[in-house]
PDB file of N, CA and C in Angstrom:
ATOM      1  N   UNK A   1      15.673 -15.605 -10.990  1.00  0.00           N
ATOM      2  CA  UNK A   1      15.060 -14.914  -9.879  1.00  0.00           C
ATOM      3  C   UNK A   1      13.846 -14.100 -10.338  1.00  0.00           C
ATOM      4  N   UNK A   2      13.910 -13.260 -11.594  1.00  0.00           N
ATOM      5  CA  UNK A   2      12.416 -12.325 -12.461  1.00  0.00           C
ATOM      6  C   UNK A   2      11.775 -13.390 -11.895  1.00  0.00           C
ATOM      7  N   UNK A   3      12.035 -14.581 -12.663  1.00  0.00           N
ATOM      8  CA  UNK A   3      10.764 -15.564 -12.942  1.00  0.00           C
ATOM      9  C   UNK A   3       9.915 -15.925 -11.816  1.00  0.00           C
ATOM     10  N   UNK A   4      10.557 -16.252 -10.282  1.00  0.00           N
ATOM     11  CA  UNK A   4       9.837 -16.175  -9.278  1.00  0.00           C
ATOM     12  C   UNK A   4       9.528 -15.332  -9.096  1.00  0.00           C
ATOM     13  N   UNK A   5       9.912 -14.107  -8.647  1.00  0.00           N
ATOM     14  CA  UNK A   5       8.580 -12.792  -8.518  1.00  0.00           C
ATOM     15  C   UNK A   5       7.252 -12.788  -9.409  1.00  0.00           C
ATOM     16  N   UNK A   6       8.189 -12.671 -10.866  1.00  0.00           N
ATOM     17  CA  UNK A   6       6.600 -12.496 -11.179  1.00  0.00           C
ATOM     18  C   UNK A   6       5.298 -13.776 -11.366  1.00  0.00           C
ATOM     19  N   UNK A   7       5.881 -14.971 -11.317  1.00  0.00           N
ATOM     20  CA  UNK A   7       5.321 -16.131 -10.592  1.00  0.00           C
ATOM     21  C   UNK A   7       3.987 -15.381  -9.607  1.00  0.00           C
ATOM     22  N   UNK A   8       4.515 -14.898  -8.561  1.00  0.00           N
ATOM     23  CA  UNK A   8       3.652 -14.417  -7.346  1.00  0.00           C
ATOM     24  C   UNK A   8       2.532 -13.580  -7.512  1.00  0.00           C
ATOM     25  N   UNK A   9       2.828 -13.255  -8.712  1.00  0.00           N
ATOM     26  CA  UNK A   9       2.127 -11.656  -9.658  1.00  0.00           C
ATOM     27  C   UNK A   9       1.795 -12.186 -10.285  1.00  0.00           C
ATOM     28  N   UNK A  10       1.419 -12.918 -11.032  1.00  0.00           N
ATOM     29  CA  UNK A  10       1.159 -13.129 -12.439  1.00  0.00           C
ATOM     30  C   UNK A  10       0.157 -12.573 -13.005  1.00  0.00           C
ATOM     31  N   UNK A  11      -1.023 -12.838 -11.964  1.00  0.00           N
ATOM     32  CA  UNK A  11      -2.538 -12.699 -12.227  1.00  0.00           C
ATOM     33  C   UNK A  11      -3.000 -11.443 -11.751  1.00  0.00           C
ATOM     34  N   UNK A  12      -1.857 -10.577 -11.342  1.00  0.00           N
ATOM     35  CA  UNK A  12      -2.472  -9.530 -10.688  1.00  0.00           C
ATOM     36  C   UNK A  12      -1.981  -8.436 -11.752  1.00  0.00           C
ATOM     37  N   UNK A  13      -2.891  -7.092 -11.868  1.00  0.00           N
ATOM     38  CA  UNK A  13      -2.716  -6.012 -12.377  1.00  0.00           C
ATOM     39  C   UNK A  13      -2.144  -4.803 -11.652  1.00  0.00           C
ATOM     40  N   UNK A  14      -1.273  -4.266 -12.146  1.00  0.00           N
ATOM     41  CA  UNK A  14      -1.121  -3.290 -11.582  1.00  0.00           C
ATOM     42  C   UNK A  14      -1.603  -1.800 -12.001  1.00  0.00           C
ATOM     43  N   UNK A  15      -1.779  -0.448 -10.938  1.00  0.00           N
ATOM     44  CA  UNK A  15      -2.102   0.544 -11.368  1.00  0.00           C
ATOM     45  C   UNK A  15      -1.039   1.541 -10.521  1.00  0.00           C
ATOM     46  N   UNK A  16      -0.659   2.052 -11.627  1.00  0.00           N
ATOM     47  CA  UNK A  16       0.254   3.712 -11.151  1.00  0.00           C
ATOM     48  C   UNK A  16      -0.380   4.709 -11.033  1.00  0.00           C
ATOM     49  N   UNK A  17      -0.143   5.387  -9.667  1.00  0.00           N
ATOM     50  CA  UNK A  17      -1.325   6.822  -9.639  1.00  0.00           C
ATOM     51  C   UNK A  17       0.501   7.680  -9.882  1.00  0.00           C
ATOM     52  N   UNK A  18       0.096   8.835  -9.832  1.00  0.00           N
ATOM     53  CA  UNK A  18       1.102  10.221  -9.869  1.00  0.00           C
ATOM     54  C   UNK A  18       1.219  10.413  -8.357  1.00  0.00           C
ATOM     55  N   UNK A  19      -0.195  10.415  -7.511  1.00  0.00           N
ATOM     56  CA  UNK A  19      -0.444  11.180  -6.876  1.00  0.00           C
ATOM     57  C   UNK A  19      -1.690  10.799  -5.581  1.00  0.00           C
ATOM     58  N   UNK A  20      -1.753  11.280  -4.825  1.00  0.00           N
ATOM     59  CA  UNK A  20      -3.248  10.744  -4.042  1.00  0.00           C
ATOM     60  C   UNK A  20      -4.313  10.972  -4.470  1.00  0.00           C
ATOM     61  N   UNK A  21      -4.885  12.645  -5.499  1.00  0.00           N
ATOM     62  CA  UNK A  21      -6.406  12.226  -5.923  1.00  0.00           C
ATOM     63  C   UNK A  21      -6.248  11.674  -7.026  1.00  0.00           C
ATOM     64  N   UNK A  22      -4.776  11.064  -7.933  1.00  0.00           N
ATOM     65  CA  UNK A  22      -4.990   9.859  -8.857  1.00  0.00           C
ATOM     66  C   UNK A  22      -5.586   8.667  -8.460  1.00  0.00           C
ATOM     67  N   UNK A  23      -5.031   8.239  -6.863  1.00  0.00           N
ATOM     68  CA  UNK A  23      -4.692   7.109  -6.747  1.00  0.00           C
ATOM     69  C   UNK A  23      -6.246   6.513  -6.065  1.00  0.00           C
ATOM     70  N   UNK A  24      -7.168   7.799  -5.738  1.00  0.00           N
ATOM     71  CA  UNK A  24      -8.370   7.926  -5.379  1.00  0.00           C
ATOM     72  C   UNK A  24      -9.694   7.799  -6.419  1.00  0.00           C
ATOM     73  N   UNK A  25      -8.951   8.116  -7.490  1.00  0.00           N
ATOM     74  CA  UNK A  25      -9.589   8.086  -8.704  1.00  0.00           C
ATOM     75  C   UNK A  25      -9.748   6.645  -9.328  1.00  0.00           C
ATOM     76  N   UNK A  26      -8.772   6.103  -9.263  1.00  0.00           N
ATOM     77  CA  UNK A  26      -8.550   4.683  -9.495  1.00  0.00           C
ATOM     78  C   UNK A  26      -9.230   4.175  -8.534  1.00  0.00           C
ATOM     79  N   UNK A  27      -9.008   4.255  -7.307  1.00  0.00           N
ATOM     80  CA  UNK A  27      -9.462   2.903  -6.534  1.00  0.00           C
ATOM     81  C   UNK A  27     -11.318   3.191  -6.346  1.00  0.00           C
ATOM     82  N   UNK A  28     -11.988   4.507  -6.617  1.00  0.00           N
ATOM     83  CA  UNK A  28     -13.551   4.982  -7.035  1.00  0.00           C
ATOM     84  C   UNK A  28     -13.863   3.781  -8.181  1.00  0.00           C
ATOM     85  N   UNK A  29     -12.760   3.649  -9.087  1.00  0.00           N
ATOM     86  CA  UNK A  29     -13.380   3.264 -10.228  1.00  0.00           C
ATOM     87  C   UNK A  29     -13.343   1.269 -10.502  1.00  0.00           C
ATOM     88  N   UNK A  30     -12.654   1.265  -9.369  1.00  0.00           N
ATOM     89  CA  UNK A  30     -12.711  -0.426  -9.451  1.00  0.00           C
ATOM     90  C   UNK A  30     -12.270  -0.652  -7.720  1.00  0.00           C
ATOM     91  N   UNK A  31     -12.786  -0.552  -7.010  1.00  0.00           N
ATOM     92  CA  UNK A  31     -12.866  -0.816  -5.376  1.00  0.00           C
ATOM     93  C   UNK A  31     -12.462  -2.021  -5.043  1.00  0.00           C
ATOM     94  N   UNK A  32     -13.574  -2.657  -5.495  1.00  0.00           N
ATOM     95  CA  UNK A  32     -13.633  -4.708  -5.154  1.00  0.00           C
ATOM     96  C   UNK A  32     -12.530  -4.935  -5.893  1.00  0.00           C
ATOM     97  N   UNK A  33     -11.925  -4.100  -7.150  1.00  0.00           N
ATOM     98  CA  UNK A  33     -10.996  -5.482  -8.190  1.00  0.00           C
ATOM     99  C   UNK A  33      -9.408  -5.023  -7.457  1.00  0.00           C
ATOM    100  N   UNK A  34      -9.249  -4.433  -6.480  1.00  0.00           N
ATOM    101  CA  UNK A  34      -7.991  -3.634  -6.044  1.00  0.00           C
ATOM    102  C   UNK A  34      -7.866  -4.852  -5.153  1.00  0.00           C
ATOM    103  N   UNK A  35      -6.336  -5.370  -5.051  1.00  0.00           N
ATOM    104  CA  UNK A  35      -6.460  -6.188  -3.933  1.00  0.00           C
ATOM    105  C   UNK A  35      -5.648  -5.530  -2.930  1.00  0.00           C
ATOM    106  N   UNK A  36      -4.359  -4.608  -2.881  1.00  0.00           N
ATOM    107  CA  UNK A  36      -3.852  -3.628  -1.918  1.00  0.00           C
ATOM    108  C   UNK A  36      -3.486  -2.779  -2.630  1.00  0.00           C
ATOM    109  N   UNK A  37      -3.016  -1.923  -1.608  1.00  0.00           N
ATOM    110  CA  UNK A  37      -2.630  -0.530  -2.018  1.00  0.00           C
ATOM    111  C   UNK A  37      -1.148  -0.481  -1.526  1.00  0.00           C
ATOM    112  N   UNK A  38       0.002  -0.300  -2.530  1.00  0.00           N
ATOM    113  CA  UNK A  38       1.210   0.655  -1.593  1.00  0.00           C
ATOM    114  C   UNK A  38       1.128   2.356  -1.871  1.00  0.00           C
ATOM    115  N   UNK A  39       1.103   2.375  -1.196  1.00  0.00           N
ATOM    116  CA  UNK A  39       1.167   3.825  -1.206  1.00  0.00           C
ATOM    117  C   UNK A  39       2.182   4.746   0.065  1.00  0.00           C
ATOM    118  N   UNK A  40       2.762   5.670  -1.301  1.00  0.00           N
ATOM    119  CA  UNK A  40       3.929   6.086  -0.549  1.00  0.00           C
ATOM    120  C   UNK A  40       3.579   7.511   0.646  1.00  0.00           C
ATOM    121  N   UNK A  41       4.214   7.545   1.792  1.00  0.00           N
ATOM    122  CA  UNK A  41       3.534   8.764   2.911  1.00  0.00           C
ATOM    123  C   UNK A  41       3.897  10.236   2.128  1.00  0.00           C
ATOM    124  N   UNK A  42       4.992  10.310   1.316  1.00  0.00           N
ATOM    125  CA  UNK A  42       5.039  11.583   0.716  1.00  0.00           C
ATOM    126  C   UNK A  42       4.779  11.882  -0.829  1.00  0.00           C
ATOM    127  N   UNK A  43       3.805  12.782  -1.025  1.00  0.00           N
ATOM    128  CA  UNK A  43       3.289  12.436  -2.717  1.00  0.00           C
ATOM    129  C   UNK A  43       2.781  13.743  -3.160  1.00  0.00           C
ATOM    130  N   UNK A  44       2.726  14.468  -4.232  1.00  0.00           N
ATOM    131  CA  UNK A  44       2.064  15.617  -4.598  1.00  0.00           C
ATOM    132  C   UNK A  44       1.087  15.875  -4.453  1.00  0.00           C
ATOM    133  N   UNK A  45      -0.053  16.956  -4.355  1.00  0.00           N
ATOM    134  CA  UNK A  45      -1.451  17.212  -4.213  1.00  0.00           C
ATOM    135  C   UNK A  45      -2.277  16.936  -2.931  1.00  0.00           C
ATOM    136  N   UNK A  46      -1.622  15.478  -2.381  1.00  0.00           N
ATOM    137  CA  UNK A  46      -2.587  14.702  -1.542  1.00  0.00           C
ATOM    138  C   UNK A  46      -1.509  13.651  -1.021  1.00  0.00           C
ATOM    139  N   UNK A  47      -1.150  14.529   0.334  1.00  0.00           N
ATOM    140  CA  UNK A  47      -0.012  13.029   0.910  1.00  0.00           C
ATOM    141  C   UNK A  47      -0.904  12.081   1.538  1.00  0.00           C
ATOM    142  N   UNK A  48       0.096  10.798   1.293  1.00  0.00           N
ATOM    143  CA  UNK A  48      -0.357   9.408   1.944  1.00  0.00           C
ATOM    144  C   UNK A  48      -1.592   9.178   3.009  1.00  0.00           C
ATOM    145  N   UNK A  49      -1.149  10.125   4.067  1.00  0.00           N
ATOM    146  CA  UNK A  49      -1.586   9.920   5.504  1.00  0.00           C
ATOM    147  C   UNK A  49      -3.090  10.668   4.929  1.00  0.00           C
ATOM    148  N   UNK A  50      -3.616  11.486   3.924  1.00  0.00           N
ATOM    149  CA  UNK A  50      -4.876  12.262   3.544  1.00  0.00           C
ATOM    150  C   UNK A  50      -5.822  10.884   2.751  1.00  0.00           C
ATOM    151  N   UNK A  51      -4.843  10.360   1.711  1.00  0.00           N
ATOM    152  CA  UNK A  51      -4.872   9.811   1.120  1.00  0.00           C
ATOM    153  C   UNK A  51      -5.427   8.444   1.554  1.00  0.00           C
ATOM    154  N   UNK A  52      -4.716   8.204   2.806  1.00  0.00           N
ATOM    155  CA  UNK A  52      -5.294   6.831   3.598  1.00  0.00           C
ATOM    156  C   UNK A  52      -6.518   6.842   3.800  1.00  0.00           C
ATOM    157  N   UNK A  53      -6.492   8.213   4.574  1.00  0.00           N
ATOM    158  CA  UNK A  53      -7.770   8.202   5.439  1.00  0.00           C
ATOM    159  C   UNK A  53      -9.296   8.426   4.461  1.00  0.00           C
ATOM    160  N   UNK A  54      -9.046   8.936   3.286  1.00  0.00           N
ATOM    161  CA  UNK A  54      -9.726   8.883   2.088  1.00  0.00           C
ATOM    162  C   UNK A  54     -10.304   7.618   1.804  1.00  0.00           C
ATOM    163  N   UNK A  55      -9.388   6.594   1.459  1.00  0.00           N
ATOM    164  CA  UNK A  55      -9.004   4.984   0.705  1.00  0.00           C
ATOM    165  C   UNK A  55     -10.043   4.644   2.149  1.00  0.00           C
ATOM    166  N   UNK A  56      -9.960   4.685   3.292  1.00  0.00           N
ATOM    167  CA  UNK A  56     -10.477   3.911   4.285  1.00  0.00           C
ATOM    168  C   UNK A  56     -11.955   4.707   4.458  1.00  0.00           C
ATOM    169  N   UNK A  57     -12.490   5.712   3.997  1.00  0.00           N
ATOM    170  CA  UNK A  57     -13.960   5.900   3.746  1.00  0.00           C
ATOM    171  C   UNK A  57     -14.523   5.508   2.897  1.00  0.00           C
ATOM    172  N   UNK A  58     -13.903   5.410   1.824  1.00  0.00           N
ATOM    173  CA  UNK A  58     -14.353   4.337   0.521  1.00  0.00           C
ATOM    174  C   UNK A  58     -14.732   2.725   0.813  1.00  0.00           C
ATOM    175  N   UNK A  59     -13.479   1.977   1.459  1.00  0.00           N
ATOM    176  CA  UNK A  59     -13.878   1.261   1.848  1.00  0.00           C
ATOM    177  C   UNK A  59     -13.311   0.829   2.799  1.00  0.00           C
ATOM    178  N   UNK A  60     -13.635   0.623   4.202  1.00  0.00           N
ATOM    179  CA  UNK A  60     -12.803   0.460   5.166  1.00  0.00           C
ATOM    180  C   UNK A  60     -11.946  -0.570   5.465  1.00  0.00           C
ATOM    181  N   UNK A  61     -12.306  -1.856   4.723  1.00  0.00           N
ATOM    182  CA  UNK A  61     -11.391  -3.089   5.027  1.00  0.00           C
ATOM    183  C   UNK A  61     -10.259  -3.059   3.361  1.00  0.00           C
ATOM    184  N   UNK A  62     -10.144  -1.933   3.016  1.00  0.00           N
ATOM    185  CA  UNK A  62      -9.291  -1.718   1.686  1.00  0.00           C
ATOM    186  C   UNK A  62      -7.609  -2.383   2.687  1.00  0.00           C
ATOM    187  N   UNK A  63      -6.956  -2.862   2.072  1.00  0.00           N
ATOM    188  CA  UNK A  63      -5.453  -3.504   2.590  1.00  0.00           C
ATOM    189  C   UNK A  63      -4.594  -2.250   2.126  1.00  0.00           C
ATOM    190  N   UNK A  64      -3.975  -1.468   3.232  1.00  0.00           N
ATOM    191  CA  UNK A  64      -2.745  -0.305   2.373  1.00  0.00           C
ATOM    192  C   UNK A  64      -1.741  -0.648   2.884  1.00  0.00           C
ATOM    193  N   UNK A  65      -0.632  -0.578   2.192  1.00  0.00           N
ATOM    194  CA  UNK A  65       1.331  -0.682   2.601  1.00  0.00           C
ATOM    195  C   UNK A  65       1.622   0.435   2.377  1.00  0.00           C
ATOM    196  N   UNK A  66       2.162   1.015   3.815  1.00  0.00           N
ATOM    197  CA  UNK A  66       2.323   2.112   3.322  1.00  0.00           C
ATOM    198  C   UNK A  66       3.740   2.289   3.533  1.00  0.00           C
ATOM    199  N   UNK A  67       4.579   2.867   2.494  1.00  0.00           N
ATOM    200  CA  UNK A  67       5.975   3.330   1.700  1.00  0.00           C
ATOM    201  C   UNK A  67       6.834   4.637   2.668  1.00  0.00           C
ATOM    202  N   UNK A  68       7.524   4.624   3.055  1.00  0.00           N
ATOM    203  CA  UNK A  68       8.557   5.863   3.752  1.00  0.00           C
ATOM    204  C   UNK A  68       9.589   5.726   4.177  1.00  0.00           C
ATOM    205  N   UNK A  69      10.287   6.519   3.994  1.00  0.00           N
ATOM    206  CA  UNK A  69      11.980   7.080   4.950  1.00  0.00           C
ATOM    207  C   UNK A  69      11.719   6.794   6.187  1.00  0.00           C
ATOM    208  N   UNK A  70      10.728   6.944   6.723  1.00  0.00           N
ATOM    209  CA  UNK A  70      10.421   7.206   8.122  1.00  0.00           C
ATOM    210  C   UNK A  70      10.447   5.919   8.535  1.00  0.00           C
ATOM    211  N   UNK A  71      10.921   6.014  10.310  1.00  0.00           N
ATOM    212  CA  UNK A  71      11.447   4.463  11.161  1.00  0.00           C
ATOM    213  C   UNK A  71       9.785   3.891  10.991  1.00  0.00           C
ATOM    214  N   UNK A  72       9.642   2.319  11.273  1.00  0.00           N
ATOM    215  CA  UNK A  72       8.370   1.571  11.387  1.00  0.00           C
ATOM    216  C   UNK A  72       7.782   2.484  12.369  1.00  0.00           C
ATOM    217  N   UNK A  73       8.816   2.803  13.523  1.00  0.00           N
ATOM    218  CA  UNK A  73       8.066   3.082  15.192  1.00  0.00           C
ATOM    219  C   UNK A  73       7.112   4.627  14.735  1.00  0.00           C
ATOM    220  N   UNK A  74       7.863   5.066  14.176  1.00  0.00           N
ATOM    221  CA  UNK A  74       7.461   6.736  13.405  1.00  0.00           C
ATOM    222  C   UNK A  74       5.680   6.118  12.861  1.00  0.00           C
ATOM    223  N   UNK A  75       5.609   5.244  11.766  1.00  0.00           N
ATOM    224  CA  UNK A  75       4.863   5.260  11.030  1.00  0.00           C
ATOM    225  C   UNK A  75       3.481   4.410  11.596  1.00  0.00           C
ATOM    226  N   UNK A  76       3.869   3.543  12.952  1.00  0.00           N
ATOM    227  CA  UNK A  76       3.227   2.598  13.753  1.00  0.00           C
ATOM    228  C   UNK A  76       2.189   3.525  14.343  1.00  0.00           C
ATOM    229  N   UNK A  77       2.751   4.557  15.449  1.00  0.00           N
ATOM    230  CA  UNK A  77       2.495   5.454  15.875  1.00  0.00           C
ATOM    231  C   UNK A  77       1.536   6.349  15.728  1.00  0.00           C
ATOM    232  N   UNK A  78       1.991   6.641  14.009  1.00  0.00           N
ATOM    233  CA  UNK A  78       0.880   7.657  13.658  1.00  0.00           C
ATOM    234  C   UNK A  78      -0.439   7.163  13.378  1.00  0.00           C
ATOM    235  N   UNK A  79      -0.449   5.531  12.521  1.00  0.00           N
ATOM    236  CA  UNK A  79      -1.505   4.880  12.078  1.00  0.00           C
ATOM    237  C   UNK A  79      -2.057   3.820  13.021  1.00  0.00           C
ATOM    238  N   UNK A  80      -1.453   3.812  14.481  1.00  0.00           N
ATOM    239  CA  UNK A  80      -2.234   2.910  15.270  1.00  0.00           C
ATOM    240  C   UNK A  80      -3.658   3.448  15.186  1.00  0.00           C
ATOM    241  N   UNK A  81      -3.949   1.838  15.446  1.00  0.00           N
ATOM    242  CA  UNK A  81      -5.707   1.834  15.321  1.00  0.00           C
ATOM    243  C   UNK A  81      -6.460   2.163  14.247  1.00  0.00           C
ATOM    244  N   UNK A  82      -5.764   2.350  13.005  1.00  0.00           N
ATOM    245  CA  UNK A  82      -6.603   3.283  11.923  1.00  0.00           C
ATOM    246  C   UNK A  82      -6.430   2.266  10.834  1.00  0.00           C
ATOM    247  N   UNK A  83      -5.982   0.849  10.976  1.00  0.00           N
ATOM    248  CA  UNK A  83      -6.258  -0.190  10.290  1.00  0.00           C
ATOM    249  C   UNK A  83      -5.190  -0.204   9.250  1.00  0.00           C
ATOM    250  N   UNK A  84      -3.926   0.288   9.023  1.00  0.00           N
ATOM    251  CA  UNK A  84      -3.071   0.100   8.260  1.00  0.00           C
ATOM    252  C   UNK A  84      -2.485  -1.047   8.306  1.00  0.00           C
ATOM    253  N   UNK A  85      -2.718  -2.056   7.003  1.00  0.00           N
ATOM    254  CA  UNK A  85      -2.493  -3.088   6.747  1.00  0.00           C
ATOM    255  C   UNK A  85      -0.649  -3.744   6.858  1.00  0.00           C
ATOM    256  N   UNK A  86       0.311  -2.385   6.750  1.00  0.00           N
ATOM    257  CA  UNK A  86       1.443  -2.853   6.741  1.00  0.00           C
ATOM    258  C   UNK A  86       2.373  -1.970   6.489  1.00  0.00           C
ATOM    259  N   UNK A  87       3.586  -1.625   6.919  1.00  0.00           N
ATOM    260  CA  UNK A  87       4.685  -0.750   6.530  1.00  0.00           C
ATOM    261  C   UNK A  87       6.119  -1.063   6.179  1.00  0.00           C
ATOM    262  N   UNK A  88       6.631  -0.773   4.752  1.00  0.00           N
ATOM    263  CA  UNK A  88       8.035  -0.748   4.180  1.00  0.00           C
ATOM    264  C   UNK A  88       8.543   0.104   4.127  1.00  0.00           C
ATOM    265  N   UNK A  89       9.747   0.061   4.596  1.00  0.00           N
ATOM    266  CA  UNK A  89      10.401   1.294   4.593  1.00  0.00           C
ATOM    267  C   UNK A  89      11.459   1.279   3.616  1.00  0.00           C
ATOM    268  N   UNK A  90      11.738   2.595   3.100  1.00  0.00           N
ATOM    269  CA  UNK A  90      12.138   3.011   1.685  1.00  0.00           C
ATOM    270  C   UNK A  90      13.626   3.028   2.206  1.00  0.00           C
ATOM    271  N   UNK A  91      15.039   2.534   1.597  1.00  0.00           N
ATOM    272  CA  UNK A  91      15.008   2.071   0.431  1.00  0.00           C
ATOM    273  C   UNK A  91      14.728   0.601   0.712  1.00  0.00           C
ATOM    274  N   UNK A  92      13.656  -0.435  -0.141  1.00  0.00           N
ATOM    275  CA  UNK A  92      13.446  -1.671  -0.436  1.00  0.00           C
ATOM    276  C   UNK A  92      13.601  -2.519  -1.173  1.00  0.00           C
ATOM    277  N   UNK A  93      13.740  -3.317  -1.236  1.00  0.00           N
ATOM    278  CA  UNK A  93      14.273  -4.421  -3.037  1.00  0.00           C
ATOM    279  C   UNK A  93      12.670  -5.141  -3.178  1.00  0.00           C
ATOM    280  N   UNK A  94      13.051  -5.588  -4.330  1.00  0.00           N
ATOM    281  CA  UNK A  94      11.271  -6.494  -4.489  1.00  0.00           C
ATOM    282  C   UNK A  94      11.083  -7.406  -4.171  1.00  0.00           C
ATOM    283  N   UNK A  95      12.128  -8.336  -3.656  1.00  0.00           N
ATOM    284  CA  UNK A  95      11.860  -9.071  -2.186  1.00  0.00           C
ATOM    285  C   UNK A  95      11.535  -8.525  -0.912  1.00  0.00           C
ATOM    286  N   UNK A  96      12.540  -7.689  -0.991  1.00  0.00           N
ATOM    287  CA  UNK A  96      11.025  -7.051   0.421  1.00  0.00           C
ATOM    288  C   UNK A  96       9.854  -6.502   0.353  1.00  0.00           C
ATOM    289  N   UNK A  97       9.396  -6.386  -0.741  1.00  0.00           N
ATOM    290  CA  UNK A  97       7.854  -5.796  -1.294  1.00  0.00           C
ATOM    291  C   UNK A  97       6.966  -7.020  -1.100  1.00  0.00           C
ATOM    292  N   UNK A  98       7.517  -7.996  -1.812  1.00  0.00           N
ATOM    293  CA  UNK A  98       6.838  -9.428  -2.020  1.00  0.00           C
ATOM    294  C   UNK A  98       6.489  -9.953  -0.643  1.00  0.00           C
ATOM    295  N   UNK A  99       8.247 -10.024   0.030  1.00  0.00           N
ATOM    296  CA  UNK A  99       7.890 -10.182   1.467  1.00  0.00           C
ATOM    297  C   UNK A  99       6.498  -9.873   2.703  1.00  0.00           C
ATOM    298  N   UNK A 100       6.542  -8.644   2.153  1.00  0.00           N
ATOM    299  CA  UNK A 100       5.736  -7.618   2.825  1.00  0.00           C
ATOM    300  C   UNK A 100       4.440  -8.102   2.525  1.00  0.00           C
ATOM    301  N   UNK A 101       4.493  -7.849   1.279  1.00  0.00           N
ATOM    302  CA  UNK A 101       2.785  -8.543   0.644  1.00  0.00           C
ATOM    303  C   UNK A 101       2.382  -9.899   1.166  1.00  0.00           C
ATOM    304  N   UNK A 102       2.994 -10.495   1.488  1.00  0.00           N
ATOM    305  CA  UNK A 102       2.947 -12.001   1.782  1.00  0.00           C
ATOM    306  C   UNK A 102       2.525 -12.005   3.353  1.00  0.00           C
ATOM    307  N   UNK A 103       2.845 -11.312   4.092  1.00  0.00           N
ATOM    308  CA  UNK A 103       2.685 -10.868   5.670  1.00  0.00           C
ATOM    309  C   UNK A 103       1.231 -10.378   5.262  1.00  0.00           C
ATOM    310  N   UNK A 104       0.757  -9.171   4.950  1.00  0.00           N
ATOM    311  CA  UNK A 104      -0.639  -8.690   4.745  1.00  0.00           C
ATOM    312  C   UNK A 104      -1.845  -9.795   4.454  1.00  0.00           C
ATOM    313  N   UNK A 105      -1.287 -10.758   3.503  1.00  0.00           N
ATOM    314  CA  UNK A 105      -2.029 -11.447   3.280  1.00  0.00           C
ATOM    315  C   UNK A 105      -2.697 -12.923   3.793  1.00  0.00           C
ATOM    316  N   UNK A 106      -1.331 -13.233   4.662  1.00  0.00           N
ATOM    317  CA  UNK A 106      -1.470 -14.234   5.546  1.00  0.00           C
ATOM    318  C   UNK A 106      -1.442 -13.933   7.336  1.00  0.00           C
ATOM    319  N   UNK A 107      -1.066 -12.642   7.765  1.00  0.00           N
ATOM    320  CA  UNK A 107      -0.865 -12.026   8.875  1.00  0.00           C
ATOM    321  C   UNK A 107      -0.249 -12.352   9.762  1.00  0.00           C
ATOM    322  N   UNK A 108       1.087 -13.124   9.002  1.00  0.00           N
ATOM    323  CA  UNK A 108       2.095 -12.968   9.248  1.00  0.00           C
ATOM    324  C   UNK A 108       3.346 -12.186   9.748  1.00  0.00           C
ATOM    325  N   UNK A 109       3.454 -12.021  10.622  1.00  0.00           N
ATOM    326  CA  UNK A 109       3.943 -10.155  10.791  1.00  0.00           C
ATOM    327  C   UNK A 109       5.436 -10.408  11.992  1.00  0.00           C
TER     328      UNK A 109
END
């Protein structure tokens, strides 16, 4: 089962922020090479929802998943219209991450 996930991944890099002006810092420093973002709604310094709206002045067609406790309807709600690419809700396995990613990318939903 590893072996198919990371199959799906292979070619892709990943980056760990701490935080939102980490995760702002990173995506300043390579924009185009980012292909999405998960990013979780609760985080130190700079929550998600600051954090989004940050990521989407940088560049507006950036892809974010965004991570929470909170129901879809909760998280639909807050980010209608503001271009959020997709929402998982916490707790998830990495089939439903993959899942998820796979919807964003084909718009599949």
């Amino acid at each position: 089962m590893r072996n198919s996930y990371s199959a799906d991944f292979k070619s892709w890099m990943a980056f760990l922020a701490i935080n939102g002006e980490e995760a702002l810092e990173i995506f300043r420093g390579n924009p185009k090479g980012i292909v999405f973002i998960l990013l979780d709604l609760v985080m130190p310094k700079m929550d998600g929802g600051e954090t989004f709206r940050e990521l989407k002045k940088i560049d507006p067609d950036v892809r974010v998943i965004m991570s929470s406790g909170h129901s879809d309807r909760d998280i639909s709600s807050r980010f209608a219209g503001k271009g959020l690419a997709g929402f998982i809700q916490k707790p998830y396995s990495m089939k439903e991450l993959i899942e998820k990613t796979r919807e964003v990318f084909t718009g599949d939903e």
